[in-house]
C-alpha atoms as a PDB file:
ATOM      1  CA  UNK A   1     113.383 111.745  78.656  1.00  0.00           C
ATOM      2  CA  UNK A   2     113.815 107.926  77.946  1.00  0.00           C
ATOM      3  CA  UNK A   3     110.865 105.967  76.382  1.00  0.00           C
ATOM      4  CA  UNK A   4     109.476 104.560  79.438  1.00  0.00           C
ATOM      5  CA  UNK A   5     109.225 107.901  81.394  1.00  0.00           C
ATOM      6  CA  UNK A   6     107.436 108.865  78.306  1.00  0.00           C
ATOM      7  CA  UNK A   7     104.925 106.337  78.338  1.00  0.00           C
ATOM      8  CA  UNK A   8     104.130 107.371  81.741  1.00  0.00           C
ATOM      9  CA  UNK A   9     103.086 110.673  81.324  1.00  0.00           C
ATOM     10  CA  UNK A  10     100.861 109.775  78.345  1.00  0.00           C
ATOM     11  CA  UNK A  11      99.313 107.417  80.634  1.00  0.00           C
ATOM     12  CA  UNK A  12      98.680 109.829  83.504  1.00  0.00           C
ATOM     13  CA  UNK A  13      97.394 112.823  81.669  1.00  0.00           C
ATOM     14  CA  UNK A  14      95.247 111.371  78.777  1.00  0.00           C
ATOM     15  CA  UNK A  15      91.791 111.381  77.963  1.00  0.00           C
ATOM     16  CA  UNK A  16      91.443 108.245  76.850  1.00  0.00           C
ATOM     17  CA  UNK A  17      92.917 105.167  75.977  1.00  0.00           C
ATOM     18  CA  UNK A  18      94.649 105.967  72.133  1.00  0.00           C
ATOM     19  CA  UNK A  19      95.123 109.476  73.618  1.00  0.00           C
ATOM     20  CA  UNK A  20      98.527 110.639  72.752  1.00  0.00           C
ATOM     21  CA  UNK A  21      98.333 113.523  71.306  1.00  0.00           C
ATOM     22  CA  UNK A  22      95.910 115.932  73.262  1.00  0.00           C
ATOM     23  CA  UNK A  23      96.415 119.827  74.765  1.00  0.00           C
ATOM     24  CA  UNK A  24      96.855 118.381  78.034  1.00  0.00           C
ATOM     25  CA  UNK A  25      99.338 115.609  77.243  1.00  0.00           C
ATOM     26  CA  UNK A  26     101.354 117.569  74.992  1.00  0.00           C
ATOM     27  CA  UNK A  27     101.511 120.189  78.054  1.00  0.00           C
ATOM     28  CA  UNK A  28     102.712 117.339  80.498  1.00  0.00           C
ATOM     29  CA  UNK A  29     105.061 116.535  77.998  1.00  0.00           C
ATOM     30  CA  UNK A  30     106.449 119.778  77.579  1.00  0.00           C
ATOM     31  CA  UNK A  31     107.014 120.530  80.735  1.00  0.00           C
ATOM     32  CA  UNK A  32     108.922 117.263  81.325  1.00  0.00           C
ATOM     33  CA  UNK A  33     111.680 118.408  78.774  1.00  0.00           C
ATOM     34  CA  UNK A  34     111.109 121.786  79.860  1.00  0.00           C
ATOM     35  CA  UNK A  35     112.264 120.650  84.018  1.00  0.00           C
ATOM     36  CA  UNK A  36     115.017 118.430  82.405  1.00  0.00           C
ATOM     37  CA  UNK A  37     116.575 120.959  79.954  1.00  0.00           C
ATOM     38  CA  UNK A  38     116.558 123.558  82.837  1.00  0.00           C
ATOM     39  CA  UNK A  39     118.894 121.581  85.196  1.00  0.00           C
ATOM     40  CA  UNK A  40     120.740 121.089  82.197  1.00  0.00           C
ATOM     41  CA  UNK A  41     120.938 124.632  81.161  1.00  0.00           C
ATOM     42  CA  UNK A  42     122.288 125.444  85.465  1.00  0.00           C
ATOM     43  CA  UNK A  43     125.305 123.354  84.851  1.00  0.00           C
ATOM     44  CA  UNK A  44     125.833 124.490  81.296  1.00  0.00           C
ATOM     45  CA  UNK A  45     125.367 128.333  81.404  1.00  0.00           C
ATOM     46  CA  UNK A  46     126.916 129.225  78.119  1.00  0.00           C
ATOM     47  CA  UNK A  47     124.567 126.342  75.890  1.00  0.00           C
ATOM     48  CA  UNK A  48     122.903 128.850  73.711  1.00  0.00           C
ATOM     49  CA  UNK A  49     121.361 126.601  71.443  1.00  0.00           C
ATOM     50  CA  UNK A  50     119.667 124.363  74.026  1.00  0.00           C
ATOM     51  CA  UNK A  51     118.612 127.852  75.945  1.00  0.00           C
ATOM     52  CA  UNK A  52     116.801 128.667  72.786  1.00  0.00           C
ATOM     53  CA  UNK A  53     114.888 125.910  72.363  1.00  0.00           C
ATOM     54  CA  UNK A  54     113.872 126.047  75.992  1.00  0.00           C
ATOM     55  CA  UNK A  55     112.298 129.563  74.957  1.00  0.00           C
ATOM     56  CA  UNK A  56     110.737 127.507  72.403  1.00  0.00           C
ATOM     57  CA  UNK A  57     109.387 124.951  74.326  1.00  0.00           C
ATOM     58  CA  UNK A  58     107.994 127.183  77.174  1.00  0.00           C
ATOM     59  CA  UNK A  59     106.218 129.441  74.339  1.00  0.00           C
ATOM     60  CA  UNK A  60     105.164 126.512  72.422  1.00  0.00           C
ATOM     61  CA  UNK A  61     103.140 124.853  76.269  1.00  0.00           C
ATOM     62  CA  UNK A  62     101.876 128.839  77.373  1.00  0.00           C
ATOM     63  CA  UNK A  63     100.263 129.219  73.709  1.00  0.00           C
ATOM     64  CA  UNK A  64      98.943 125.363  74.865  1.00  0.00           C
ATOM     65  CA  UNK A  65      97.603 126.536  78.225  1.00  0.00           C
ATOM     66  CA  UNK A  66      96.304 129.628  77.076  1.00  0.00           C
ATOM     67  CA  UNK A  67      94.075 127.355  74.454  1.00  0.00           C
ATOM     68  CA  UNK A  68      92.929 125.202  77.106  1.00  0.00           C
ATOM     69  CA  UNK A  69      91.961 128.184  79.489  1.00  0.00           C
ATOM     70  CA  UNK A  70      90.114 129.267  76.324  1.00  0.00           C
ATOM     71  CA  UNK A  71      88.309 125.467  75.730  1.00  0.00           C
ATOM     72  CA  UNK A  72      88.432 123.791  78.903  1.00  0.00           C
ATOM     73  CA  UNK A  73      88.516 125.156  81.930  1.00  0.00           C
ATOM     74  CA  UNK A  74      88.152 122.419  84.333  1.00  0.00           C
ATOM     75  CA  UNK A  75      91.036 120.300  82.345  1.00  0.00           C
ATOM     76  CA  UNK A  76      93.092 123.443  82.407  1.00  0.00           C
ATOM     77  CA  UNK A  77      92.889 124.367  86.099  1.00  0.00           C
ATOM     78  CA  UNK A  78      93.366 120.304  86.979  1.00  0.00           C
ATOM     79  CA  UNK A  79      96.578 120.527  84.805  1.00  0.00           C
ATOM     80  CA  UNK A  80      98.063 123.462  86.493  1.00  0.00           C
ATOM     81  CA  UNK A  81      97.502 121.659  90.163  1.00  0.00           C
ATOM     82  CA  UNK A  82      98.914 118.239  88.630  1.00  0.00           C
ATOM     83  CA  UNK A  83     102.367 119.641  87.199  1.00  0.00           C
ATOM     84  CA  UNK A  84     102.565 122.717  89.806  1.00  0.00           C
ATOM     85  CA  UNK A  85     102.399 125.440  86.930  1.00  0.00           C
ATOM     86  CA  UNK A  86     101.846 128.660  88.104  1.00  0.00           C
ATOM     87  CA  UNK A  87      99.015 131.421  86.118  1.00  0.00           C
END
């Protein structure tokens, strides 16, 4: 994910404006490197080491969601609709 596709999902998904760093732009986040590493991971079956930090990554944004459910549930059901998450 370069810098400027970066930026762009902060922007879409914050709060407000020095948000960088909430539940719901650390879950857009995730699930950007989570998309990218997948197509990764269907040309290169046998990467191990990326496949486990996938697993990371996905348990690292459901422990994020679940939070949110927990906290917020308007932000947390507009999140799911925005990235097409499934729950």
């Amino acid at each position: 994910m370069g810098e400027g596709q970066k930026a762009s999902v902060i922007q879409q998904f914050r709060q407000h404006q020095s948000d960088t760093g909430s539940p719901p732009v650390q879950v857009a986040l995730l699930t950007n490197r989570i998309n990218s590493l997948s197509k990764h991971l269907q040309t290169h079956q046998k990467d191990c080491h990326s496949r486990e930090g996938l697993l990371k990554m996905v348990s690292e944004r459901r422990r994020l969601l679940e939070y949110l459910q927990r906290h917020d549930e308007p932000t947390y059901r507009k999140l799911l609709s925005a990235l097409s998450l499934r729950k």
